[in-house]
C-alpha atoms as a PDB file:
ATOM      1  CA  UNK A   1     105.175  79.694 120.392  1.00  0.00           C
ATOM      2  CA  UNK A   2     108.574  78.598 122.243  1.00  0.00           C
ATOM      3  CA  UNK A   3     111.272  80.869 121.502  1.00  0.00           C
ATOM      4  CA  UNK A   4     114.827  79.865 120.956  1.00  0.00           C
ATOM      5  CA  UNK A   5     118.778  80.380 119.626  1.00  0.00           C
ATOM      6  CA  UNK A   6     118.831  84.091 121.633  1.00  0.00           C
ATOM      7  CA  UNK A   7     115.298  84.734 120.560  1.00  0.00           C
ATOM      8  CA  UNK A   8     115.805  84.961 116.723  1.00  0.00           C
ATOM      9  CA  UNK A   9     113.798  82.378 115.965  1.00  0.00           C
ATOM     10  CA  UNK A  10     110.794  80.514 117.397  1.00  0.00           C
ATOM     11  CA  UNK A  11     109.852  76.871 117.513  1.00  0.00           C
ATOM     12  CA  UNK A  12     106.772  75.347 114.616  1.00  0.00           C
ATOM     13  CA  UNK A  13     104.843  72.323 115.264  1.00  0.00           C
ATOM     14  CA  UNK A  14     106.884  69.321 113.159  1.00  0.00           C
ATOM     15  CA  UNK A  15     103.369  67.340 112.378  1.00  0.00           C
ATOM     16  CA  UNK A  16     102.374  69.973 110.277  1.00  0.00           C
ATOM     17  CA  UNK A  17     105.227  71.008 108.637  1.00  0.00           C
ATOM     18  CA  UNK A  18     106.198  67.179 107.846  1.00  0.00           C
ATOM     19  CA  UNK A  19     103.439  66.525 105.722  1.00  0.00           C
ATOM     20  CA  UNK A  20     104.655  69.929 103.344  1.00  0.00           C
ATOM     21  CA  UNK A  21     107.876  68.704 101.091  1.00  0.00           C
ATOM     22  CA  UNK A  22     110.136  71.396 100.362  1.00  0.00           C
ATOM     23  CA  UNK A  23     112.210  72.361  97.445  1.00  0.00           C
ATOM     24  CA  UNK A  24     111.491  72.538  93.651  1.00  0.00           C
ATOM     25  CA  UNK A  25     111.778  68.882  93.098  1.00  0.00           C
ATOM     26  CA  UNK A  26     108.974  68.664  95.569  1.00  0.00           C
ATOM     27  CA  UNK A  27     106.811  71.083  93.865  1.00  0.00           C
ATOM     28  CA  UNK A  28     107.102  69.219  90.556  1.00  0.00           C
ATOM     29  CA  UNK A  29     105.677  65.965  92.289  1.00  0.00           C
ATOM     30  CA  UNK A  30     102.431  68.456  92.943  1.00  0.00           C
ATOM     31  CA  UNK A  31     102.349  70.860  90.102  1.00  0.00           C
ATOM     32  CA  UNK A  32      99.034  70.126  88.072  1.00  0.00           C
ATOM     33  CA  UNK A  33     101.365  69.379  84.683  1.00  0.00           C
ATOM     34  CA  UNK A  34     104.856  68.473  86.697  1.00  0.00           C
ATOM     35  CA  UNK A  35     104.675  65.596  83.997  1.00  0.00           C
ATOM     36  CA  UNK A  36     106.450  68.515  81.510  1.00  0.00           C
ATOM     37  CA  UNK A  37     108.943  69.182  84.047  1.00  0.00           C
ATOM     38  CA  UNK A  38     112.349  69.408  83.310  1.00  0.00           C
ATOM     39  CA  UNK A  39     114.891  67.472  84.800  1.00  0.00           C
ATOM     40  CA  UNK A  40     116.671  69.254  87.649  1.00  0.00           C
ATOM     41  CA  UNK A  41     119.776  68.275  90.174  1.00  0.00           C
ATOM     42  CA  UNK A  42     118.718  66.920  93.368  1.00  0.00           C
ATOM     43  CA  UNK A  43     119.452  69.072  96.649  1.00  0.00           C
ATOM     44  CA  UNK A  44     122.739  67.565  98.240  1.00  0.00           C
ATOM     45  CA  UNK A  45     121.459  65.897 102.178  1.00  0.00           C
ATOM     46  CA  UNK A  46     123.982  67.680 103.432  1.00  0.00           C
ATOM     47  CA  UNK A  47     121.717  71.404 102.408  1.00  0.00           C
ATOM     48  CA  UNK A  48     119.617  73.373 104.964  1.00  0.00           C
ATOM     49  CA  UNK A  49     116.336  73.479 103.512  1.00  0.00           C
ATOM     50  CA  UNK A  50     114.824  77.341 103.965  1.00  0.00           C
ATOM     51  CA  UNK A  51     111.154  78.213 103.040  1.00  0.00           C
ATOM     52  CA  UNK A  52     110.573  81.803 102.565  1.00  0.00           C
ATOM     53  CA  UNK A  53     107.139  82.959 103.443  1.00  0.00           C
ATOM     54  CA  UNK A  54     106.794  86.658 101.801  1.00  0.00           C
ATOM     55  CA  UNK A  55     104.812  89.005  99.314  1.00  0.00           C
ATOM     56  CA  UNK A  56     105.863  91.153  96.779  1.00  0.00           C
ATOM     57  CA  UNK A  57     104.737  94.349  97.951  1.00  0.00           C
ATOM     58  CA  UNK A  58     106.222  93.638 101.082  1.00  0.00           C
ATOM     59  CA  UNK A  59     109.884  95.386 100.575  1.00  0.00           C
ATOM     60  CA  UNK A  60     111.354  93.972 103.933  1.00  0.00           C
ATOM     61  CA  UNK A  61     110.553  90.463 101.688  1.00  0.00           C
ATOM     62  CA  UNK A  62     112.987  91.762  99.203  1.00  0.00           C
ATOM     63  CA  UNK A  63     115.687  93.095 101.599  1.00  0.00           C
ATOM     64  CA  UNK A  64     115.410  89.696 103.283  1.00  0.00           C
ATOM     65  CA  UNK A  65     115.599  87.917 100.217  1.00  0.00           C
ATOM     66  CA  UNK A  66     118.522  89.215  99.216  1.00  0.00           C
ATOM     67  CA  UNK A  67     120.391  88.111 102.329  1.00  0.00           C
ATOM     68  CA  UNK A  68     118.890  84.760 102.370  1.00  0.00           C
ATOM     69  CA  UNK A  69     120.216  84.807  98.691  1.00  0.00           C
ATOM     70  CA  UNK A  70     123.705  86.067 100.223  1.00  0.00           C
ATOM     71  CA  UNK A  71     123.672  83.224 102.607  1.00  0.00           C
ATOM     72  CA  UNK A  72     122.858  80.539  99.987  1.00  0.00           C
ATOM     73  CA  UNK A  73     126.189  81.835  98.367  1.00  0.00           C
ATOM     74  CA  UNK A  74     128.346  80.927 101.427  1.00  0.00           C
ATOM     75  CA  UNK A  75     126.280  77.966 103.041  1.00  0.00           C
ATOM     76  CA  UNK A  76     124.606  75.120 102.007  1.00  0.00           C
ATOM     77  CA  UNK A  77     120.540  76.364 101.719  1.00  0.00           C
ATOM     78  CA  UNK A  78     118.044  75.740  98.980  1.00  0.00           C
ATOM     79  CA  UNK A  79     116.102  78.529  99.177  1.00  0.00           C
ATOM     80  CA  UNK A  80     112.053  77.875  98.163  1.00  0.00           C
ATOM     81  CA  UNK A  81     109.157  81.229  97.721  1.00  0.00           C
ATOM     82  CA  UNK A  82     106.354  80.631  99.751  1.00  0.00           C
ATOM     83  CA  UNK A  83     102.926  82.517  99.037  1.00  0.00           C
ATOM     84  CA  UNK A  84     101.804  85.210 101.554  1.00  0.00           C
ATOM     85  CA  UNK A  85      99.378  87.917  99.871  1.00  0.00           C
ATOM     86  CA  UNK A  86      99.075  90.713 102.359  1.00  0.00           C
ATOM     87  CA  UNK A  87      96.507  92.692 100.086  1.00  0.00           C
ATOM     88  CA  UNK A  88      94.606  90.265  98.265  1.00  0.00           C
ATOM     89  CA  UNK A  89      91.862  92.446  97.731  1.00  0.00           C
ATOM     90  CA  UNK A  90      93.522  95.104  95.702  1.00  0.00           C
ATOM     91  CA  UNK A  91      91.883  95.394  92.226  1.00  0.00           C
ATOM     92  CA  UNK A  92      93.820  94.495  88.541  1.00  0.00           C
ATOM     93  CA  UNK A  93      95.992  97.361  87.558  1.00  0.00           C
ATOM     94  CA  UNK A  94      96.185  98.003  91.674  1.00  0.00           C
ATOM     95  CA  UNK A  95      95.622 101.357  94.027  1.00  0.00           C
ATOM     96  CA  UNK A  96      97.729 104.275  95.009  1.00  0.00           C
ATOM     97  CA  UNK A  97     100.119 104.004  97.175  1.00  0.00           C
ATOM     98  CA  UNK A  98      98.967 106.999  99.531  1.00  0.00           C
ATOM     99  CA  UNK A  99      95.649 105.720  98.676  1.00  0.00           C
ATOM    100  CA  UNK A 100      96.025 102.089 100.354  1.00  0.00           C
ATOM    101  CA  UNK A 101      98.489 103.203 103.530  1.00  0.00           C
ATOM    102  CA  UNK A 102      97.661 107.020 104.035  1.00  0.00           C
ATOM    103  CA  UNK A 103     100.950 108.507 104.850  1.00  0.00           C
ATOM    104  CA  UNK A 104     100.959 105.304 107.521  1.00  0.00           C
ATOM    105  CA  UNK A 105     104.756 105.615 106.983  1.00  0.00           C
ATOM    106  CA  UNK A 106     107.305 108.643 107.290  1.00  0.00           C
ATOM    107  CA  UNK A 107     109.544 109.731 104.643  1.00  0.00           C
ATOM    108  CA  UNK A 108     112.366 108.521 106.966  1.00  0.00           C
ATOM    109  CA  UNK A 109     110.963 104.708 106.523  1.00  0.00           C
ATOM    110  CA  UNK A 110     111.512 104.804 102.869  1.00  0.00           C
ATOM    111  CA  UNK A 111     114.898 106.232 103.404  1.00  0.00           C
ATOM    112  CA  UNK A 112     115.889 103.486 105.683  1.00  0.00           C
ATOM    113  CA  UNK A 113     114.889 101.140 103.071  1.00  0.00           C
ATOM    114  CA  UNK A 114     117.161 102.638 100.380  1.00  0.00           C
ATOM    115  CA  UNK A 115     119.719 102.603 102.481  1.00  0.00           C
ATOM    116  CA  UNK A 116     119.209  98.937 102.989  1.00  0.00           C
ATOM    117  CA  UNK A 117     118.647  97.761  99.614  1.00  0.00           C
ATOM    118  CA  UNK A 118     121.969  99.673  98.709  1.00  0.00           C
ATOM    119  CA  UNK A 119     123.737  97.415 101.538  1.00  0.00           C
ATOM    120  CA  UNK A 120     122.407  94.409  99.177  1.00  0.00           C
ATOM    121  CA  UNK A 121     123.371  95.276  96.058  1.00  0.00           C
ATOM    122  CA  UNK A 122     120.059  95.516  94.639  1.00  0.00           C
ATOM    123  CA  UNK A 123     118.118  98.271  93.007  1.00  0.00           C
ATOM    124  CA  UNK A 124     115.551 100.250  95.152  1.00  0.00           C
ATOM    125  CA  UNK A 125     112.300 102.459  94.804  1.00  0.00           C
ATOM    126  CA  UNK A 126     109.429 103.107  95.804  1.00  0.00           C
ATOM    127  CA  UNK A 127     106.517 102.493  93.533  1.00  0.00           C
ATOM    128  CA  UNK A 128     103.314 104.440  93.352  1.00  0.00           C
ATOM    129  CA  UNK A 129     101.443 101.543  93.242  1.00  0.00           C
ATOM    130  CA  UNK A 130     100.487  98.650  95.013  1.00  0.00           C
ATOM    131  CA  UNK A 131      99.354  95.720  93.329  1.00  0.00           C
ATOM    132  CA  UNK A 132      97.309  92.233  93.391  1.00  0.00           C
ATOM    133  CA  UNK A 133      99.567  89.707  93.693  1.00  0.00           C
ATOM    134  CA  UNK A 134      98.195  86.434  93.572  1.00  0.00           C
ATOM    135  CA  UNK A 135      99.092  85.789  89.685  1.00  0.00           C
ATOM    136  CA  UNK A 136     102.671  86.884  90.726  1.00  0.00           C
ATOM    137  CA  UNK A 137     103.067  83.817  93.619  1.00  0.00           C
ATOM    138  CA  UNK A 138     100.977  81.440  90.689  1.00  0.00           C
ATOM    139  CA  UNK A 139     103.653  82.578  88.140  1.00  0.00           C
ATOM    140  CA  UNK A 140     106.348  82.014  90.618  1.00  0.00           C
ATOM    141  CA  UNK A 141     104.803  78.212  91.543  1.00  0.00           C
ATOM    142  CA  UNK A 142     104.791  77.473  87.560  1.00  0.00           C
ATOM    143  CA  UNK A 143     108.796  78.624  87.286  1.00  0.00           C
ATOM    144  CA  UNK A 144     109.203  76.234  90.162  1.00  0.00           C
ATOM    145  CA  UNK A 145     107.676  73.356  88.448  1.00  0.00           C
ATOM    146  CA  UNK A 146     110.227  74.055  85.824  1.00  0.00           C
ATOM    147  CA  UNK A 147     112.901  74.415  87.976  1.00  0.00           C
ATOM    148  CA  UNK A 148     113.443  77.759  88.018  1.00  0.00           C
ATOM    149  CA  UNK A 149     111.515  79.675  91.019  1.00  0.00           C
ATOM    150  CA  UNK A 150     114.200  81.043  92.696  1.00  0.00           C
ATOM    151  CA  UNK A 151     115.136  82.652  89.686  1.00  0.00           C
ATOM    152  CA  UNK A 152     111.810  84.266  88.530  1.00  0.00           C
ATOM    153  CA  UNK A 153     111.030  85.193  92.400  1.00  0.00           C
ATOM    154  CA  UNK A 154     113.713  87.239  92.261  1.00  0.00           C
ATOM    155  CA  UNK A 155     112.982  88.415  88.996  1.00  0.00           C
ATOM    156  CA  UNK A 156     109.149  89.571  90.093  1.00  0.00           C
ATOM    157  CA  UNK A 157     110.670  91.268  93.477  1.00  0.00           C
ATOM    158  CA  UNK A 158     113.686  93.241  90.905  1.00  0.00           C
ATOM    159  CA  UNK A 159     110.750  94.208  88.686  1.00  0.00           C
ATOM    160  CA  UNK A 160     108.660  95.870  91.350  1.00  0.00           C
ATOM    161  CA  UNK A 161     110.897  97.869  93.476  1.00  0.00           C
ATOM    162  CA  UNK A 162     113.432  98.285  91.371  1.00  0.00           C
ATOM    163  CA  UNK A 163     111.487  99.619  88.072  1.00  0.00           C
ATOM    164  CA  UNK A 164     107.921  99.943  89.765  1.00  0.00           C
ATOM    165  CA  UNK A 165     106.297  97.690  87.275  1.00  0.00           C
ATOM    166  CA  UNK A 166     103.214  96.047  87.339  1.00  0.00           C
ATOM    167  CA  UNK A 167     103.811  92.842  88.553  1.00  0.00           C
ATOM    168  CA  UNK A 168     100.008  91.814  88.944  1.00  0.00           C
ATOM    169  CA  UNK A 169     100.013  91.995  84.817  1.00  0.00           C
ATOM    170  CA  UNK A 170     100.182  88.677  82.741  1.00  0.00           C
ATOM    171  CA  UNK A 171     101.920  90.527  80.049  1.00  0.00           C
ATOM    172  CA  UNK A 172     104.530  91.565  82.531  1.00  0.00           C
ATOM    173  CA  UNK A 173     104.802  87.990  84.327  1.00  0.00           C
ATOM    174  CA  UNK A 174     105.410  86.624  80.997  1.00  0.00           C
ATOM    175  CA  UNK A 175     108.352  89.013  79.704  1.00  0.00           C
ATOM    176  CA  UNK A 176     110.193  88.273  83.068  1.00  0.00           C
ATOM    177  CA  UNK A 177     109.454  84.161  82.969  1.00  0.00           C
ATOM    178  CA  UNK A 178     110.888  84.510  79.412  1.00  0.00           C
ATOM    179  CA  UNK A 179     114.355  86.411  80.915  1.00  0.00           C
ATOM    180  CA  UNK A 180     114.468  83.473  82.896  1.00  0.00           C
ATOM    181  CA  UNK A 181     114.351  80.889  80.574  1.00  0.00           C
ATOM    182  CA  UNK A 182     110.929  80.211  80.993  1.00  0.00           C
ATOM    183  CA  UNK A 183     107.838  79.511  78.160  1.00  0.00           C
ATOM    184  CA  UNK A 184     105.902  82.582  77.909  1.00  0.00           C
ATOM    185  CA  UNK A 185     103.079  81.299  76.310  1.00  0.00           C
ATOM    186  CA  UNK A 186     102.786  78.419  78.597  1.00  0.00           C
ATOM    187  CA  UNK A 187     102.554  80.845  81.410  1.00  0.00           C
ATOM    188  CA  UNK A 188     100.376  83.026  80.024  1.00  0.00           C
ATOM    189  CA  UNK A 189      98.037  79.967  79.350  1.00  0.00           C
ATOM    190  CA  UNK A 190      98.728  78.651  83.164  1.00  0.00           C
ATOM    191  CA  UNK A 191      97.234  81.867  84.724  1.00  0.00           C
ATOM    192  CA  UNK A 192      94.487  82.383  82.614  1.00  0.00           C
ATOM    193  CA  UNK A 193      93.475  78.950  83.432  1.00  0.00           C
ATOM    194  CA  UNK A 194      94.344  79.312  86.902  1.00  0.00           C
ATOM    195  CA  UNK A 195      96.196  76.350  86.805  1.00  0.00           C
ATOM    196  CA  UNK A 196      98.116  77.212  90.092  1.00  0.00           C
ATOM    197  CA  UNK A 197      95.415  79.238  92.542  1.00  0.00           C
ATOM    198  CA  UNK A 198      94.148  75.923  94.473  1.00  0.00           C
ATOM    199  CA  UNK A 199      98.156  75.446  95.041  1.00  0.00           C
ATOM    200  CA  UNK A 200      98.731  78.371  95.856  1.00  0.00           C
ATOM    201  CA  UNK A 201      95.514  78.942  98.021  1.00  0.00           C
ATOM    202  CA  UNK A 202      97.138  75.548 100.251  1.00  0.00           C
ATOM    203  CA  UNK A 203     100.017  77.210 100.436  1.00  0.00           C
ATOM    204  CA  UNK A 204      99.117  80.208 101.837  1.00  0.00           C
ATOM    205  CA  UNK A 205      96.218  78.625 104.004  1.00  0.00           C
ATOM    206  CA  UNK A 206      98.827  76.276 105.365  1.00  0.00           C
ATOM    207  CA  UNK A 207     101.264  79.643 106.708  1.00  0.00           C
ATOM    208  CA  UNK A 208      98.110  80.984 108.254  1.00  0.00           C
ATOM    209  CA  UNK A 209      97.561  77.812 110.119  1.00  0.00           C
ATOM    210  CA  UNK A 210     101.289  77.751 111.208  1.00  0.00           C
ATOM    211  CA  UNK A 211     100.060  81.258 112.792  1.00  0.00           C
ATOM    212  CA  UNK A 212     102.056  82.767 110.827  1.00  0.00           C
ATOM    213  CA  UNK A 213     100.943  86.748 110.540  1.00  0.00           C
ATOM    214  CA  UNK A 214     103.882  88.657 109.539  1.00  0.00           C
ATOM    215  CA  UNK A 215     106.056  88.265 106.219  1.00  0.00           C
ATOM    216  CA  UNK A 216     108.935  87.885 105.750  1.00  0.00           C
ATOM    217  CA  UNK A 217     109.192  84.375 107.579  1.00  0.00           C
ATOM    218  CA  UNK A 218     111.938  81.946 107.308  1.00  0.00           C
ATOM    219  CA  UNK A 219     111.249  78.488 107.913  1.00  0.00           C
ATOM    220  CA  UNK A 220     114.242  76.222 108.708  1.00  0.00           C
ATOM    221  CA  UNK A 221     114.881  72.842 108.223  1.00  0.00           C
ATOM    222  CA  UNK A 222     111.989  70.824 108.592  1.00  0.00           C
ATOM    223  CA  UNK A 223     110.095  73.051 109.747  1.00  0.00           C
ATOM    224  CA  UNK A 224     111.382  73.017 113.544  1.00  0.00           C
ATOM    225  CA  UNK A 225     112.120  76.924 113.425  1.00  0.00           C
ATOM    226  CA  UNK A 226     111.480  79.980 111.838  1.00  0.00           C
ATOM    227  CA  UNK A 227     113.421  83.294 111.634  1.00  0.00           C
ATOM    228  CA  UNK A 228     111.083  85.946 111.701  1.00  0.00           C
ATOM    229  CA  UNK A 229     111.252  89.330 109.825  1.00  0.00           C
ATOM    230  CA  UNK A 230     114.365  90.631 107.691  1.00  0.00           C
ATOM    231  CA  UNK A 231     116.897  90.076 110.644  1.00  0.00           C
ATOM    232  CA  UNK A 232     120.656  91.351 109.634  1.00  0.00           C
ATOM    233  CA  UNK A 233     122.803  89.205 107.582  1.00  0.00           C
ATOM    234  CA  UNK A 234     124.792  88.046 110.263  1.00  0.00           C
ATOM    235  CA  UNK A 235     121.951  87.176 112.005  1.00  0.00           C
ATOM    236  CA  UNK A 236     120.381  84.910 109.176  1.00  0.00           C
ATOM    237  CA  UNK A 237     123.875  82.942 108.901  1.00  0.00           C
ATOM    238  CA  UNK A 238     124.804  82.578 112.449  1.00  0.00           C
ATOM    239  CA  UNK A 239     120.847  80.575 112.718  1.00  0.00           C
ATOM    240  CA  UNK A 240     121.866  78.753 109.461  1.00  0.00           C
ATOM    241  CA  UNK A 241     125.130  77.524 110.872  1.00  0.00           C
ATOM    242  CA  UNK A 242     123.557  76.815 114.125  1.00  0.00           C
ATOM    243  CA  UNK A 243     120.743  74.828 112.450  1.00  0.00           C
ATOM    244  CA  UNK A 244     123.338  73.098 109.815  1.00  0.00           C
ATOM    245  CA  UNK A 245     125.662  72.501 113.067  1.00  0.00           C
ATOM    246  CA  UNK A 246     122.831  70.874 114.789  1.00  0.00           C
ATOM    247  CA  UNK A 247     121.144  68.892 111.718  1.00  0.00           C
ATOM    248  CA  UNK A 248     124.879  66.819 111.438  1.00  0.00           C
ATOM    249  CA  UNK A 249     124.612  65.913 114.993  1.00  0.00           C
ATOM    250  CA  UNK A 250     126.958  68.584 115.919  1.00  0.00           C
END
């Protein structure tokens, strides 16, 4: 892939990505019962459209979140979750930690980490267990269709590395769509059905296909680059201004 604006980011093919609409509003044209969606503002045409490729277990995915949740603050960005399990065969209820990734990283990793998260704002540690989270992203597609993903992705990544819960539980998917405003019940119903797996499944099939192998991914505009990995703030906004810059013929 072409590389380009100092190497941060790297050029996507615009065929593909074209026939993908982004944002919430798009999501309720696809969700399987959008027709109970409720009414939602429009993105202004002036915002920067950002699709964030990540996992939960991924904590780089939070860190970045939070600064792409920063940058929404001070820029014009609507911010949409994209699906990316990176352990989709880990079991209900999960696995060790230690058990999945050895002692793959050094006690100085985690530390880093903290550090990072406390940079952010945002609460920080390290649970014992990883877990399945394909229900989480199917959750987090339902909130959308109600117009309130952003809010419930944050909610699922706060939940797991901030309390260590188990966000691969229906029970616990439900209790944090209901802080959010959200029908529990209709949730719960939702995944048990699996109302929102073949979404989510093209989804995540289309990332892969964009050769996309790493999370987190940021996907600009549409779709003409992608910021790759949980770069520093200033890094994420300087590629947003550049991209808003460019997108208003500056």
């Amino acid at each position: 892939m072409a590389r380009g604006l100092d190497g941060a980011i790297m050029a996507l093919t615009m065929d593909s990505v074209s026939q993908t609409p982004y944002g919430e509003e798009a999501e309720a044209r696809r969700s399987p019962d959008s027709g109970h969606s409720q009414p939602r503002e429009r993105p202004t045409t002036a915002a920067l459209p950002v699709r964030i490729i990540a996992d939960y277990i991924c904590p780089w995915c939070y860190i970045g979140l939070a600064r792409a949740e920063r940058a929404a603050r001070e820029l014009p960005l609507v911010l949409e979750p994209w699906p990316y399990q990176l352990m989709p065969h880990l079991p209900p209820g999960g696995l060790p930690r230690e058990m999945v990734l050895g002692r793959r990283y050094p006690k100085q990793h985690y530390e880093r980490l903290r550090e990072q998260a406390e940079n952010e704002g945002i609460p920080f540690r390290v649970p014992e267990r990883l877990y399945n989270t394909r229900l989480a992203h199917q959750a987090t597609l339902f909130a959308a269709s109600r117009g309130r993903g952003q809010e419930l992705h944050r909610a699922i990544y706060q939940a797991y590395w901030g309390r260590g819960e188990d966000i691969g539980d229906i029970d616990v998917l439900c209790r944090l769509a209901e802080g959010c405003g959200l029908d529990p019940s209709a949730l719960a119903q939702a995944l048990e059905e699996g109302t929102y797996r073949q979404e989510m499944e093209r989804r995540e099939a289309w990332a892969r296909g964009q050769a996309i192998a790493g999370v987190p991914t940021f996907i600009f505009g549409e779709g003409l680059f992608a910021l790759v990995g949980a770069q520093e703030y200033g890094v994420f906004v300087d590629v947003a201004r550049r991209l808003l810059k460019r997108s208003r013929g500056g």
